[in-house]
PDB file of N, CA and C in Angstrom:
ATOM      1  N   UNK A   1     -36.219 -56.136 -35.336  1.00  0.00           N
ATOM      2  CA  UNK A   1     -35.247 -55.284 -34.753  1.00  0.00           C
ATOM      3  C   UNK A   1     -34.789 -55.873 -33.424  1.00  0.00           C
ATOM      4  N   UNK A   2     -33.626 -56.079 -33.170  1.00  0.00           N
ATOM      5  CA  UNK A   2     -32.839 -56.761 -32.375  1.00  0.00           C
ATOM      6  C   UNK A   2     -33.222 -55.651 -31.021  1.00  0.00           C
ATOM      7  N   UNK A   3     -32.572 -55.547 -29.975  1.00  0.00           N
ATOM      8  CA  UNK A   3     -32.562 -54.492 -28.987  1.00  0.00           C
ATOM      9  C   UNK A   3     -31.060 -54.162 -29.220  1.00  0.00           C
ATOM     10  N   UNK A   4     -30.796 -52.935 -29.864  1.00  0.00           N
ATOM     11  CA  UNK A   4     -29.562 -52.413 -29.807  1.00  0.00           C
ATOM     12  C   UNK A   4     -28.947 -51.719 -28.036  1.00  0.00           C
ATOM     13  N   UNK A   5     -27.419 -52.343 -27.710  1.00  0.00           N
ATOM     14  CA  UNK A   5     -27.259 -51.445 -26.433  1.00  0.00           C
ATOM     15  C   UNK A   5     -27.137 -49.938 -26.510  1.00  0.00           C
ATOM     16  N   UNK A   6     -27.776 -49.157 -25.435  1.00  0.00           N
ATOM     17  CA  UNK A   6     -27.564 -47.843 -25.677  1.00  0.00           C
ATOM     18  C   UNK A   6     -26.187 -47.623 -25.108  1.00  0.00           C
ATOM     19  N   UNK A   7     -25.205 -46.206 -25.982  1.00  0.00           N
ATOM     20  CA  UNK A   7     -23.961 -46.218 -25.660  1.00  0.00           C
ATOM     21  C   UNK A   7     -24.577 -44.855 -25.064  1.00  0.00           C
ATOM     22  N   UNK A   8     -24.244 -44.694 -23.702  1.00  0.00           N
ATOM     23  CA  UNK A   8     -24.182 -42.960 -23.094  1.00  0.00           C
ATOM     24  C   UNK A   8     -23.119 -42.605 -22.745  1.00  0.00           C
ATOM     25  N   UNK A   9     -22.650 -41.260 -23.683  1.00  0.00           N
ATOM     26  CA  UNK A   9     -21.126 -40.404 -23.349  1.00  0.00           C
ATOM     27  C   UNK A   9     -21.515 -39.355 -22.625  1.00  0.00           C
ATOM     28  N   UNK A  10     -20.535 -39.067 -21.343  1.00  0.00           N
ATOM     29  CA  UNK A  10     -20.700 -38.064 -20.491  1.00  0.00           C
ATOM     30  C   UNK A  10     -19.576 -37.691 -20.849  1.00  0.00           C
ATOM     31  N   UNK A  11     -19.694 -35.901 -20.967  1.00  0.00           N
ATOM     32  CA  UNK A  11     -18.560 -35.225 -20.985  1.00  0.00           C
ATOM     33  C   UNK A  11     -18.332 -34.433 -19.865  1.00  0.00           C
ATOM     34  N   UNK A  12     -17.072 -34.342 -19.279  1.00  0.00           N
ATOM     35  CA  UNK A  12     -17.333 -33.759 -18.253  1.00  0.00           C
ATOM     36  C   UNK A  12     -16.163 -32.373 -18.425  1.00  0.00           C
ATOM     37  N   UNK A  13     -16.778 -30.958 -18.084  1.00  0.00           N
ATOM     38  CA  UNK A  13     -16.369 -29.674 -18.536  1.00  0.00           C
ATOM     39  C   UNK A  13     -15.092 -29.911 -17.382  1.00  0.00           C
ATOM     40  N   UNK A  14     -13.636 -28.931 -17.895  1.00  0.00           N
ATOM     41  CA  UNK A  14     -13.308 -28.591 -17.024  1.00  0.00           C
ATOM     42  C   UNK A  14     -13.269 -27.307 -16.515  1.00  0.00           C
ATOM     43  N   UNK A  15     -12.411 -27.049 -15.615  1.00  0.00           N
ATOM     44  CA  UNK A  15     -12.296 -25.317 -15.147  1.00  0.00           C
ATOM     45  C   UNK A  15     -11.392 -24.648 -15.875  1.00  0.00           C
ATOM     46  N   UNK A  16     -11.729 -23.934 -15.901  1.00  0.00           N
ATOM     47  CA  UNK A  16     -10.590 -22.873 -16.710  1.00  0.00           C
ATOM     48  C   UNK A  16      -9.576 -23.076 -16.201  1.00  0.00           C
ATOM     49  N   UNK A  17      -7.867 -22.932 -17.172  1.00  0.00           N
ATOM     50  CA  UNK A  17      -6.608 -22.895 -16.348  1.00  0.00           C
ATOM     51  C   UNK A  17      -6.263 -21.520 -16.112  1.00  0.00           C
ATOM     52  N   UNK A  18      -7.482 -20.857 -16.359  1.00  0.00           N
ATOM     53  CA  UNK A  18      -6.937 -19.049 -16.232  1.00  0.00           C
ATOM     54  C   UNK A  18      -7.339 -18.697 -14.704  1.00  0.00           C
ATOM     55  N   UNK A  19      -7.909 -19.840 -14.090  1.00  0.00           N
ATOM     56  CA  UNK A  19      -8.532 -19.188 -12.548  1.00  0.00           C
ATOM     57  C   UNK A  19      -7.151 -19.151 -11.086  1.00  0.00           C
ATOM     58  N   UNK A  20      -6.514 -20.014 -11.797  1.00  0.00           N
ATOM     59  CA  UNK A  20      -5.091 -19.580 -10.628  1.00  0.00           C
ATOM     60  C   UNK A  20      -4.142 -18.309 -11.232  1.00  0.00           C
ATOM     61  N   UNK A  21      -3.987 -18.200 -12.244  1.00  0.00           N
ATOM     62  CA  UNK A  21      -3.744 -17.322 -13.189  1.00  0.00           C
ATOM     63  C   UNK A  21      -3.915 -15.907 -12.287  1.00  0.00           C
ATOM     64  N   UNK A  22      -5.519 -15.582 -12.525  1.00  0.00           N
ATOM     65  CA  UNK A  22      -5.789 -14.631 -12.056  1.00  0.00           C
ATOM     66  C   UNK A  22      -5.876 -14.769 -10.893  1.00  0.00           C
ATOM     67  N   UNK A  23      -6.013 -15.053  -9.982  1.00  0.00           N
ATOM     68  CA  UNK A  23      -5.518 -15.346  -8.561  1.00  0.00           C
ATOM     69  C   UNK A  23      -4.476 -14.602  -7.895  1.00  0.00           C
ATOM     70  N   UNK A  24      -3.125 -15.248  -8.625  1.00  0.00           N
ATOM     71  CA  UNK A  24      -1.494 -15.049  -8.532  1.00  0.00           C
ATOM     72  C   UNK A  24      -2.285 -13.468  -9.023  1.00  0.00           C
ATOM     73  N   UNK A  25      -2.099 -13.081  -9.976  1.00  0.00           N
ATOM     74  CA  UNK A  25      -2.371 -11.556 -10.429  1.00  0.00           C
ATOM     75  C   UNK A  25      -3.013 -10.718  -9.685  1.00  0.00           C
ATOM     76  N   UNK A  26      -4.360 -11.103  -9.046  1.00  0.00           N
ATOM     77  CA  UNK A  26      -4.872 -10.559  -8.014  1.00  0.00           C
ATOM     78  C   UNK A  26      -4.057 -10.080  -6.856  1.00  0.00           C
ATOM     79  N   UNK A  27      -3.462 -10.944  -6.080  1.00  0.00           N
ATOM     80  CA  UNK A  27      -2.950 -10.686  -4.867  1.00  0.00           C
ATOM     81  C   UNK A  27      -1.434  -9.950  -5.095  1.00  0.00           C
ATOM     82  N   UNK A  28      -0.950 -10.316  -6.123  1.00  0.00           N
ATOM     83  CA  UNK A  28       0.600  -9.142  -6.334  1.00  0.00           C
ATOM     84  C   UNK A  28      -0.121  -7.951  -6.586  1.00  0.00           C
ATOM     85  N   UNK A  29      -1.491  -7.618  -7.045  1.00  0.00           N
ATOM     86  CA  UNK A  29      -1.900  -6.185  -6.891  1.00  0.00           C
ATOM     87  C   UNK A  29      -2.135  -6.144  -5.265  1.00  0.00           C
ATOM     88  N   UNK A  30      -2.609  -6.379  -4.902  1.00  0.00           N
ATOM     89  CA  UNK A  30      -3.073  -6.191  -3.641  1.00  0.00           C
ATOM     90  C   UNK A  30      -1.534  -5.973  -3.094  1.00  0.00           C
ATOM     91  N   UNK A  31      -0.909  -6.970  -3.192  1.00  0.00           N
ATOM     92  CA  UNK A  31       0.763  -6.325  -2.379  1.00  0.00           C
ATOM     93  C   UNK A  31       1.516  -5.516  -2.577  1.00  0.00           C
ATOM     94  N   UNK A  32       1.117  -4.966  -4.192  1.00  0.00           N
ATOM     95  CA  UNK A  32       1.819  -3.653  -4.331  1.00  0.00           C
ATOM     96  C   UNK A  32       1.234  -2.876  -3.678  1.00  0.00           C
ATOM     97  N   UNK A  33      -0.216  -2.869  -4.120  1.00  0.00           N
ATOM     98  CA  UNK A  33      -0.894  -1.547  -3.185  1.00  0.00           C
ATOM     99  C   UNK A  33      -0.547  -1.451  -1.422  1.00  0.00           C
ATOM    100  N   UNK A  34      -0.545  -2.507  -1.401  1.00  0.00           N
ATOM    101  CA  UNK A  34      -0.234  -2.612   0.676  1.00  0.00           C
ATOM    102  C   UNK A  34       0.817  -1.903   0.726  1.00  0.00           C
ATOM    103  N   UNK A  35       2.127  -1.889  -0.470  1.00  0.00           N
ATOM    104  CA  UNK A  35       3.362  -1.651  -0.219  1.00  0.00           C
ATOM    105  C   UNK A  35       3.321   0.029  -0.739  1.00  0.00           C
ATOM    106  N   UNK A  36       2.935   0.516  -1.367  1.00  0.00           N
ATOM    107  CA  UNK A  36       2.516   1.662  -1.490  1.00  0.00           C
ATOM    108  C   UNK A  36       1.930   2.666  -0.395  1.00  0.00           C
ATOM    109  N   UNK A  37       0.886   2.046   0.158  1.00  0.00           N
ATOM    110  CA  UNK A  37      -0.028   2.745   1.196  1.00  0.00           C
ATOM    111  C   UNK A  37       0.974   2.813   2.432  1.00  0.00           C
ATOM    112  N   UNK A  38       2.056   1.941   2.762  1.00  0.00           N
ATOM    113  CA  UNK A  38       2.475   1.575   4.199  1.00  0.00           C
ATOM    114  C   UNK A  38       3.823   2.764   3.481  1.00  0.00           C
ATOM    115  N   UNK A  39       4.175   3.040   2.410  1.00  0.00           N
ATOM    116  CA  UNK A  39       5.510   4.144   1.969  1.00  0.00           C
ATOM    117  C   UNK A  39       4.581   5.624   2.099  1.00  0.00           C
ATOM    118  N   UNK A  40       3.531   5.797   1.792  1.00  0.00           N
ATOM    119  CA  UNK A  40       3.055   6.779   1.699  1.00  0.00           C
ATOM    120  C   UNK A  40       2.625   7.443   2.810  1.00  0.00           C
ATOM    121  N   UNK A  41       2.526   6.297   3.955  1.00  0.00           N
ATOM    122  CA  UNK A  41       2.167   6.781   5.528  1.00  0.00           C
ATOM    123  C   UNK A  41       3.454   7.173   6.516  1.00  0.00           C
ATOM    124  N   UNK A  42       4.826   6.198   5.551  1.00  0.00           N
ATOM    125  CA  UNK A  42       6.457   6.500   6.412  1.00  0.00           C
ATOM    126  C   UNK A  42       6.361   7.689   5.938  1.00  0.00           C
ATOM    127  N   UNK A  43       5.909   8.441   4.798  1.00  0.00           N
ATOM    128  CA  UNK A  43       6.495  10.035   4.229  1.00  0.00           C
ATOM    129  C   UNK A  43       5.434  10.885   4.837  1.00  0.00           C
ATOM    130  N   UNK A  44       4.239  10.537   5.087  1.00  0.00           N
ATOM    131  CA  UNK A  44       3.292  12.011   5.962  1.00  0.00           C
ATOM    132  C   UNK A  44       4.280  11.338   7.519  1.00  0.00           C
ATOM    133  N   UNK A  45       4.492  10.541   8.132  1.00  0.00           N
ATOM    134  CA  UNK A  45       5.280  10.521   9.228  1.00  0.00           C
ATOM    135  C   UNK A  45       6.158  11.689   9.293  1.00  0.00           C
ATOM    136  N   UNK A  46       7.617  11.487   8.311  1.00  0.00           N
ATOM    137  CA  UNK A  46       8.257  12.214   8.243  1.00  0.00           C
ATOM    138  C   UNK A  46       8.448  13.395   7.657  1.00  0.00           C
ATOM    139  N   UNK A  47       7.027  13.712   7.556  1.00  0.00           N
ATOM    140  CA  UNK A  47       6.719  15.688   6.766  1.00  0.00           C
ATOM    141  C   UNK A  47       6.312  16.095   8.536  1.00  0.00           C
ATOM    142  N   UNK A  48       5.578  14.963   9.561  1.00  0.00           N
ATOM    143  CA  UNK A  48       5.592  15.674  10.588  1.00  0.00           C
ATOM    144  C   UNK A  48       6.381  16.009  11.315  1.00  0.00           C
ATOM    145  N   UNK A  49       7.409  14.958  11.377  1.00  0.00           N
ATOM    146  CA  UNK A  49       8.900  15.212  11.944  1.00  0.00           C
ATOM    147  C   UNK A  49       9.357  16.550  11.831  1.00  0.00           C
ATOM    148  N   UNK A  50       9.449  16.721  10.053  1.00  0.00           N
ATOM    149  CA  UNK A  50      10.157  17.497   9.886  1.00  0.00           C
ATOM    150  C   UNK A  50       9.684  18.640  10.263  1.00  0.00           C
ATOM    151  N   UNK A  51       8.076  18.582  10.325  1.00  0.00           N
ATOM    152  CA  UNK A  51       7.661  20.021  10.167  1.00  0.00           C
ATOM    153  C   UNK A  51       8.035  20.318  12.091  1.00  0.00           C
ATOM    154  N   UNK A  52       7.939  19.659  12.570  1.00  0.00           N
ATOM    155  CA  UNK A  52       7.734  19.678  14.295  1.00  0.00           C
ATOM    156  C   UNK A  52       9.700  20.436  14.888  1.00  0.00           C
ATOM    157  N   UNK A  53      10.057  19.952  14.104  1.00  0.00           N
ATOM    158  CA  UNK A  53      11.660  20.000  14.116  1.00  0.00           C
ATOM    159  C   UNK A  53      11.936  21.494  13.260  1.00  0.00           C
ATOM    160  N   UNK A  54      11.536  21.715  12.424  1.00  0.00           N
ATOM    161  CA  UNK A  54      11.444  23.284  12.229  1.00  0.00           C
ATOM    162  C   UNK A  54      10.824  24.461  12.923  1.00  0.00           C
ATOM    163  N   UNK A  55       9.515  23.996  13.510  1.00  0.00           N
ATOM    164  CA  UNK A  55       9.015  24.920  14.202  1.00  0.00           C
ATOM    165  C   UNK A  55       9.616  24.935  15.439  1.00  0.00           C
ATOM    166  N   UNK A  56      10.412  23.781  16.276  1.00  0.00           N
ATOM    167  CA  UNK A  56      11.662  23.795  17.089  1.00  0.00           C
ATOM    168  C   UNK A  56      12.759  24.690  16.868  1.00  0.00           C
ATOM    169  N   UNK A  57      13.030  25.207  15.767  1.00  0.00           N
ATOM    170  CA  UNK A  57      14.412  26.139  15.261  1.00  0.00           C
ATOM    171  C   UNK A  57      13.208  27.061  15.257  1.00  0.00           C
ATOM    172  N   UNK A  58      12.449  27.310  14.531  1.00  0.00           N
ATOM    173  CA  UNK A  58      12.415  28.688  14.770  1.00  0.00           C
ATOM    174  C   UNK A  58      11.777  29.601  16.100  1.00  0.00           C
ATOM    175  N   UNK A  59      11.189  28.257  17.174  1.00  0.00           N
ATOM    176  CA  UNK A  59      10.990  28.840  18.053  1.00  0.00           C
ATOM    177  C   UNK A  59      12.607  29.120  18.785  1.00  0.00           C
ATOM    178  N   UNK A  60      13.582  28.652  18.500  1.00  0.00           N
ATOM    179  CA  UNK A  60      14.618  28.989  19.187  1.00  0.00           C
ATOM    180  C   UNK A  60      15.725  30.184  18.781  1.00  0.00           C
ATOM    181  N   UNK A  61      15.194  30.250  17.270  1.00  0.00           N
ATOM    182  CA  UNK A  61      15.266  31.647  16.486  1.00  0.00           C
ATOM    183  C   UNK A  61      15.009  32.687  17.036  1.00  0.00           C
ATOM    184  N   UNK A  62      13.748  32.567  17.677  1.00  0.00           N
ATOM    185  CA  UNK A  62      12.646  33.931  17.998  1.00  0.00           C
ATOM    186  C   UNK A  62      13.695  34.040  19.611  1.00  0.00           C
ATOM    187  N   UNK A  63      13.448  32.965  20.274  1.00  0.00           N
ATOM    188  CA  UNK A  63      14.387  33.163  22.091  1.00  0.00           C
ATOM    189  C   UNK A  63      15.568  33.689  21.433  1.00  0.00           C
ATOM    190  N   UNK A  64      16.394  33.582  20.624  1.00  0.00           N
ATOM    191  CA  UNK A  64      17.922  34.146  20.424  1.00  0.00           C
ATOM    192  C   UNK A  64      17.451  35.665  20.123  1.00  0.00           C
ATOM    193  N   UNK A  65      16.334  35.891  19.229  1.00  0.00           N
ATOM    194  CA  UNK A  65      16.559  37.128  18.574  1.00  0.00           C
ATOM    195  C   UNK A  65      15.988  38.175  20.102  1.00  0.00           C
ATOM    196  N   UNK A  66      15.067  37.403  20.906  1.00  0.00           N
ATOM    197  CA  UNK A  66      14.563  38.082  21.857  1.00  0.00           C
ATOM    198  C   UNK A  66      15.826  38.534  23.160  1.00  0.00           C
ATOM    199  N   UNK A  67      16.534  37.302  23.350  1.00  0.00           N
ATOM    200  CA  UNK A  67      17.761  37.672  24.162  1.00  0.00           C
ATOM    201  C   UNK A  67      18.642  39.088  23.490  1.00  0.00           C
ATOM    202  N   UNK A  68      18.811  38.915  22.417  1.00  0.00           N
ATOM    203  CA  UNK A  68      19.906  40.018  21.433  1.00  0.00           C
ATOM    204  C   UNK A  68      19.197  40.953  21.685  1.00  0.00           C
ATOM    205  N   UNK A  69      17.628  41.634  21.656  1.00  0.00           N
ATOM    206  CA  UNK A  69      17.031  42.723  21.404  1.00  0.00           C
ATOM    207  C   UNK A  69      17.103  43.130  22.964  1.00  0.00           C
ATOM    208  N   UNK A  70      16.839  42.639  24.159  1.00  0.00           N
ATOM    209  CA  UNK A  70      17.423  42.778  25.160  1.00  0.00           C
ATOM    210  C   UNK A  70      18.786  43.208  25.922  1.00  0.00           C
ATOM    211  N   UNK A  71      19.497  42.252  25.270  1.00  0.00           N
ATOM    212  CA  UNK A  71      21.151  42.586  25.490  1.00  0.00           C
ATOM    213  C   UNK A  71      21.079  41.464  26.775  1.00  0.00           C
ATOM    214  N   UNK A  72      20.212  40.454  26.894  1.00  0.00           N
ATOM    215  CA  UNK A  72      20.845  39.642  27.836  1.00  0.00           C
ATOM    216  C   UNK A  72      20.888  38.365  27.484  1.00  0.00           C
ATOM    217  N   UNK A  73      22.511  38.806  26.918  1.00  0.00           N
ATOM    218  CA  UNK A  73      23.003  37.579  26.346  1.00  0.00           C
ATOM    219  C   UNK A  73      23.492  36.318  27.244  1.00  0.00           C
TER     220      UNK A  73
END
């Protein structure tokens, strides 16, 4: 028996092509949600507005109706 050369094959794995994939997918969730949370905080803003701006009329409701019940207009 002769000395046969040994042939050694290395295989080498790669990475998945799904890992940038999900990546990109990851972070457009994340930016919807950012974009969601930052609309949902402009609308309790402006429920306080509004509410602050009504209780402005009707406190000026109550001074009109109080002048009239007086007569000093």
């Amino acid at each position: 028996m002769a000395d046969e050369p040994k042939t050694v094959i290395v295989e080498r794995s790669r990475g998945s092509n799904a890992t940038p994939i999900i990546a990109i997918i990851a972070l457009l969730i994340l930016a919807v949600g950012g974009y969601f949370l930052l609309q949902s905080q402009d609308n309790k803003n402006d429920a306080v507005s509004t509410a602050a701006s009504q209780v402005g009329d009707a406190a000026q409701d109550v001074g009109d109706a109080a002048r009239s019940a007086t007569g000093a207009e």
